[in-house]
C-alpha atoms as a PDB file:
ATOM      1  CA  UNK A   1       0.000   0.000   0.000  1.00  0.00           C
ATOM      2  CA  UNK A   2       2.673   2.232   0.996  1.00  0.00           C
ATOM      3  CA  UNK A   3       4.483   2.110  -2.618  1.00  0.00           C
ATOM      4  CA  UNK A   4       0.440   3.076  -4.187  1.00  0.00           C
ATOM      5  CA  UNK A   5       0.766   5.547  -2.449  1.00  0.00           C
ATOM      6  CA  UNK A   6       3.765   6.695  -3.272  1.00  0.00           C
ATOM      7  CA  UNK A   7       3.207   6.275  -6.898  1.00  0.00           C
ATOM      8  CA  UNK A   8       0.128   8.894  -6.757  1.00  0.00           C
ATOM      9  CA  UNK A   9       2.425  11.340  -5.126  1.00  0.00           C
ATOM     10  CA  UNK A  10       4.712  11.008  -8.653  1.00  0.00           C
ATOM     11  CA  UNK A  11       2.156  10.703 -11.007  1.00  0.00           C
ATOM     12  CA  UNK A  12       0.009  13.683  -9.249  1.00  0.00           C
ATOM     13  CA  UNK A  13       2.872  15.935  -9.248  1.00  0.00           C
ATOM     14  CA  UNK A  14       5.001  15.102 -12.451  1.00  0.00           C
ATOM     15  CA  UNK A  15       4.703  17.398 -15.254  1.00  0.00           C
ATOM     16  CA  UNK A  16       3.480  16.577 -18.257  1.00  0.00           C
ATOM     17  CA  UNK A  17       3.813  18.333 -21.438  1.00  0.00           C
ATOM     18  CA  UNK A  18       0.257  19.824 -22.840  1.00  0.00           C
ATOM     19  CA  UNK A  19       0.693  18.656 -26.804  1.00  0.00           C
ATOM     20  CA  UNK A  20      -2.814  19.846 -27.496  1.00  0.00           C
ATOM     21  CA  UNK A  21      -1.237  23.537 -26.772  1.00  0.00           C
ATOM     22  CA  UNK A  22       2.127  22.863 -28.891  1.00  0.00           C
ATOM     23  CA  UNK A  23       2.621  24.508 -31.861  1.00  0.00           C
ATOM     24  CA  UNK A  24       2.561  22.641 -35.454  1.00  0.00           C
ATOM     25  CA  UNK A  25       6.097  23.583 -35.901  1.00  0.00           C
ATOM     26  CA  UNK A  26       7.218  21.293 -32.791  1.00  0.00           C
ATOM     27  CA  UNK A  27       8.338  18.143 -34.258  1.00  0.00           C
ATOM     28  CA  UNK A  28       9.560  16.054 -30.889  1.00  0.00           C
ATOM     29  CA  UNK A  29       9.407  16.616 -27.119  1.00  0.00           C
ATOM     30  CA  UNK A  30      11.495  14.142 -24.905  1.00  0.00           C
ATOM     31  CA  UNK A  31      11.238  14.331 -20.992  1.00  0.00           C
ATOM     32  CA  UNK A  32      14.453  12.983 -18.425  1.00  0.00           C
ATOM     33  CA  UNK A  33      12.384  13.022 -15.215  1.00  0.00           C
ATOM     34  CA  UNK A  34      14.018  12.710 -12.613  1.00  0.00           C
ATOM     35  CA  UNK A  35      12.330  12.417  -9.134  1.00  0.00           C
ATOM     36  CA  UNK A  36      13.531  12.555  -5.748  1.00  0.00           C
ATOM     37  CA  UNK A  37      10.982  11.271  -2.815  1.00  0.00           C
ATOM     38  CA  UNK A  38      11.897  11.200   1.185  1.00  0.00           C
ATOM     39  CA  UNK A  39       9.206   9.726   2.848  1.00  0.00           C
ATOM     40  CA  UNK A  40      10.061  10.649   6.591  1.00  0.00           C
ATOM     41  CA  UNK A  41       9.336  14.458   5.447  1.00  0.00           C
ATOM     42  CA  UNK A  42       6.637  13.387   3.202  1.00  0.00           C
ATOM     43  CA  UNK A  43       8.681  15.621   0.536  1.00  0.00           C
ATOM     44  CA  UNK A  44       9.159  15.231  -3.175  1.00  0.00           C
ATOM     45  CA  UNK A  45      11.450  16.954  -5.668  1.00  0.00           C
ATOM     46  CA  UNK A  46      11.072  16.789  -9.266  1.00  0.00           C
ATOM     47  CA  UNK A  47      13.355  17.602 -12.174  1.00  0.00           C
ATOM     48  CA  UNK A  48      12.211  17.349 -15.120  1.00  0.00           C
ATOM     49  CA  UNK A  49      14.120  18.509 -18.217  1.00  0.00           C
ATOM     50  CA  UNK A  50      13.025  19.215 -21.502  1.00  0.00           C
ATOM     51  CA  UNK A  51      14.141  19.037 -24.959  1.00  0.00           C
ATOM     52  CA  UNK A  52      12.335  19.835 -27.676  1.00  0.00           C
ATOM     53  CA  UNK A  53      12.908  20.081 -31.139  1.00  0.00           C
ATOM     54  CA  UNK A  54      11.407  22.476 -33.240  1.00  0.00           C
ATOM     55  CA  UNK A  55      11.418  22.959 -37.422  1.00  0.00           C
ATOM     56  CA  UNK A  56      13.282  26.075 -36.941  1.00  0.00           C
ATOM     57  CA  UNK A  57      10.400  28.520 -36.729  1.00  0.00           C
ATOM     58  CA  UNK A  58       9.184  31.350 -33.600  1.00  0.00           C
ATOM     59  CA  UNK A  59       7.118  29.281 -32.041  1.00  0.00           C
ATOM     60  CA  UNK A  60       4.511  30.449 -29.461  1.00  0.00           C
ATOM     61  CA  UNK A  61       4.033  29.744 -25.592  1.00  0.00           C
ATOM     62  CA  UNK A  62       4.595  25.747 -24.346  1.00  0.00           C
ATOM     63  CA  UNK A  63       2.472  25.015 -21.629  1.00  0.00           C
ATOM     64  CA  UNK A  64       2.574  22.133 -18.889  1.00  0.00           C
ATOM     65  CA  UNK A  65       0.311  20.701 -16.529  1.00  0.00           C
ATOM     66  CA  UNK A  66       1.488  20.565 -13.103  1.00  0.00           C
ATOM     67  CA  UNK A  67       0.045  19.879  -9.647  1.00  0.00           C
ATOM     68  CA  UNK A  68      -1.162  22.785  -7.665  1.00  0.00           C
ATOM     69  CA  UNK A  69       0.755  21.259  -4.881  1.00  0.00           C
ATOM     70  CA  UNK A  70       4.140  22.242  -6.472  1.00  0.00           C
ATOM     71  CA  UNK A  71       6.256  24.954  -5.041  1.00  0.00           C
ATOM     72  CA  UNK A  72       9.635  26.473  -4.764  1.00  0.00           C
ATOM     73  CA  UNK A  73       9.630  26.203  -9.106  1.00  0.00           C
ATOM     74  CA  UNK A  74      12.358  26.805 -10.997  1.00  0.00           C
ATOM     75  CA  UNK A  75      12.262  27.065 -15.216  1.00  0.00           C
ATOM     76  CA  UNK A  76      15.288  27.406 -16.882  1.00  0.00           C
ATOM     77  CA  UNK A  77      15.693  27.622 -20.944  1.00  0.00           C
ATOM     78  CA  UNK A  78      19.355  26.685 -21.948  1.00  0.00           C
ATOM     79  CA  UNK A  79      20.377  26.823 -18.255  1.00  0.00           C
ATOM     80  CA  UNK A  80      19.189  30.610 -17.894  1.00  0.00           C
ATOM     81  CA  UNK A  81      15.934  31.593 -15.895  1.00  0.00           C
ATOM     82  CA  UNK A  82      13.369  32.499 -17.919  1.00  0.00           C
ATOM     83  CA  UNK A  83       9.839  33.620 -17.180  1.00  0.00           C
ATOM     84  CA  UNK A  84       6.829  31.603 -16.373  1.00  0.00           C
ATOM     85  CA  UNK A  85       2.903  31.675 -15.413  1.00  0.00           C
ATOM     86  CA  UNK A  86       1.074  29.155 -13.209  1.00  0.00           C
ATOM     87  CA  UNK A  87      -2.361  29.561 -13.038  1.00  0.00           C
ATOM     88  CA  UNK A  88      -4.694  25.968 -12.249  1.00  0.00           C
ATOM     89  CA  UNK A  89      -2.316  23.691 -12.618  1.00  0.00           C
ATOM     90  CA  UNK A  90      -0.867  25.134 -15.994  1.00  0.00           C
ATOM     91  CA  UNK A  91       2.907  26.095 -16.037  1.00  0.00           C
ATOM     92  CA  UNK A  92       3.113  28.362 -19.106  1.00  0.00           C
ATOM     93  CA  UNK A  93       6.580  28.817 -20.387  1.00  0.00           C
ATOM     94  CA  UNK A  94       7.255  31.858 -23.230  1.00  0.00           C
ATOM     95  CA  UNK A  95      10.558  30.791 -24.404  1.00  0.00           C
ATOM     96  CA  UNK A  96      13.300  33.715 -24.957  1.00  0.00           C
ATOM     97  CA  UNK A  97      14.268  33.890 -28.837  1.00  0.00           C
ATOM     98  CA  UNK A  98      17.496  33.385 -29.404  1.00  0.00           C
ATOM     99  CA  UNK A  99      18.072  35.383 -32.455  1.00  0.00           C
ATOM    100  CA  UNK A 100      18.581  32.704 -34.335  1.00  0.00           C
ATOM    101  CA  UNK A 101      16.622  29.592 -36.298  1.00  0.00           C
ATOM    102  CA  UNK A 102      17.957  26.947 -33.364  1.00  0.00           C
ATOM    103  CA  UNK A 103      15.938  23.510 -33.914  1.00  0.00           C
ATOM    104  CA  UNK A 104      16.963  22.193 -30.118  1.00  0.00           C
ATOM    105  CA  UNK A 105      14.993  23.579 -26.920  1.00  0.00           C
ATOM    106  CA  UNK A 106      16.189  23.031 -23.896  1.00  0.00           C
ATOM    107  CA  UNK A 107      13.455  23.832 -20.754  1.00  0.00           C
ATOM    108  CA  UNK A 108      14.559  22.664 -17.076  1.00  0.00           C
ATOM    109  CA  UNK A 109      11.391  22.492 -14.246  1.00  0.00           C
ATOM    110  CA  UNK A 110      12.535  21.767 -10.933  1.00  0.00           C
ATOM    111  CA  UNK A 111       9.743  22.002  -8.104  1.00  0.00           C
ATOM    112  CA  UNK A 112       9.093  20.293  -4.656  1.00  0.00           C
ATOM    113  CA  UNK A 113       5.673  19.261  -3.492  1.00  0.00           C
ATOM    114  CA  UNK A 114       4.567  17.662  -0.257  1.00  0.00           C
ATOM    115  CA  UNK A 115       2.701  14.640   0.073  1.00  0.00           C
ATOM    116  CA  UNK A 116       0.537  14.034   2.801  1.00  0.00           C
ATOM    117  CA  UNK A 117      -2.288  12.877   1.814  1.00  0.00           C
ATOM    118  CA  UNK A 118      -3.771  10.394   4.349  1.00  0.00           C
ATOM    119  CA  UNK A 119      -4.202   6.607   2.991  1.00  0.00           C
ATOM    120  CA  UNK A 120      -7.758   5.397   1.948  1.00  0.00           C
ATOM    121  CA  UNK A 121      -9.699   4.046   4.953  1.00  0.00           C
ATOM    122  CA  UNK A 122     -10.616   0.949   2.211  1.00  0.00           C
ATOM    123  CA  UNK A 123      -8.385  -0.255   0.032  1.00  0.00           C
ATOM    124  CA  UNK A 124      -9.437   1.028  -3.848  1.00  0.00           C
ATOM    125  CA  UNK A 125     -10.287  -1.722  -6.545  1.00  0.00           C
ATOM    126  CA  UNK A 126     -11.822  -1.365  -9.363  1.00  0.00           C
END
């Protein structure tokens, strides 16, 4: 029960790229995830970095979906801060042209969220 539980802390907080927002011109998105959970403090932090490559073209805004219980974010394009909006659960990122046609995006999220939901007094089965 413990790991379930555990599991809907990851999957409730990971981020998760929105492709029904992303424009025509992006051609692949690949995620490294990398999460970090320590039970005793009920405490998870979550890296998840980005790259996505584009045709070339100015693309518009990339927005994620990520858990209202997410704090202490971080978003990083190339390794440099960049500017972001959450509002419900929707992390939109405005990526900073380069001045240039680059094809390779590079967007960094690191958050923590806190876990502490109380287990189910039943056990949940379908």
């Amino acid at each position: 029960m413990k790991q379930f539980i555990i599991w809907l802390a990851v999957v409730g907080t990971c981020l998760v790229f929105s492709t029904a927002a992303a424009s025509a011109d992006v051609r692949s998105v690949h995620h490294d995830l990398q999460v970090d959970l320590d039970p005793s403090r009920h405490r998870l932090t979550g890296i998840d970095r980005i790259e996505i490559e584009t045709n070339g073209k100015a693309s518009g805004p990339l927005d994620f979906f990520l858990s209202s219980s997410a704090a202490n974010i971080e978003v990083l394009q190339n390794g440099k801060p960049v500017r972001f909006m959450l509002n419900d659960n929707r992390l939109r990122v405005n990526p900073v042209s380069t001045g240039s046609s680059a094809k390779r995006l590079q967007i960094t999220v690191t958050y923590t969220a806190v876990f502490d939901d109380s287990a189910p007094a039943l056990p949940v089965t379908p």
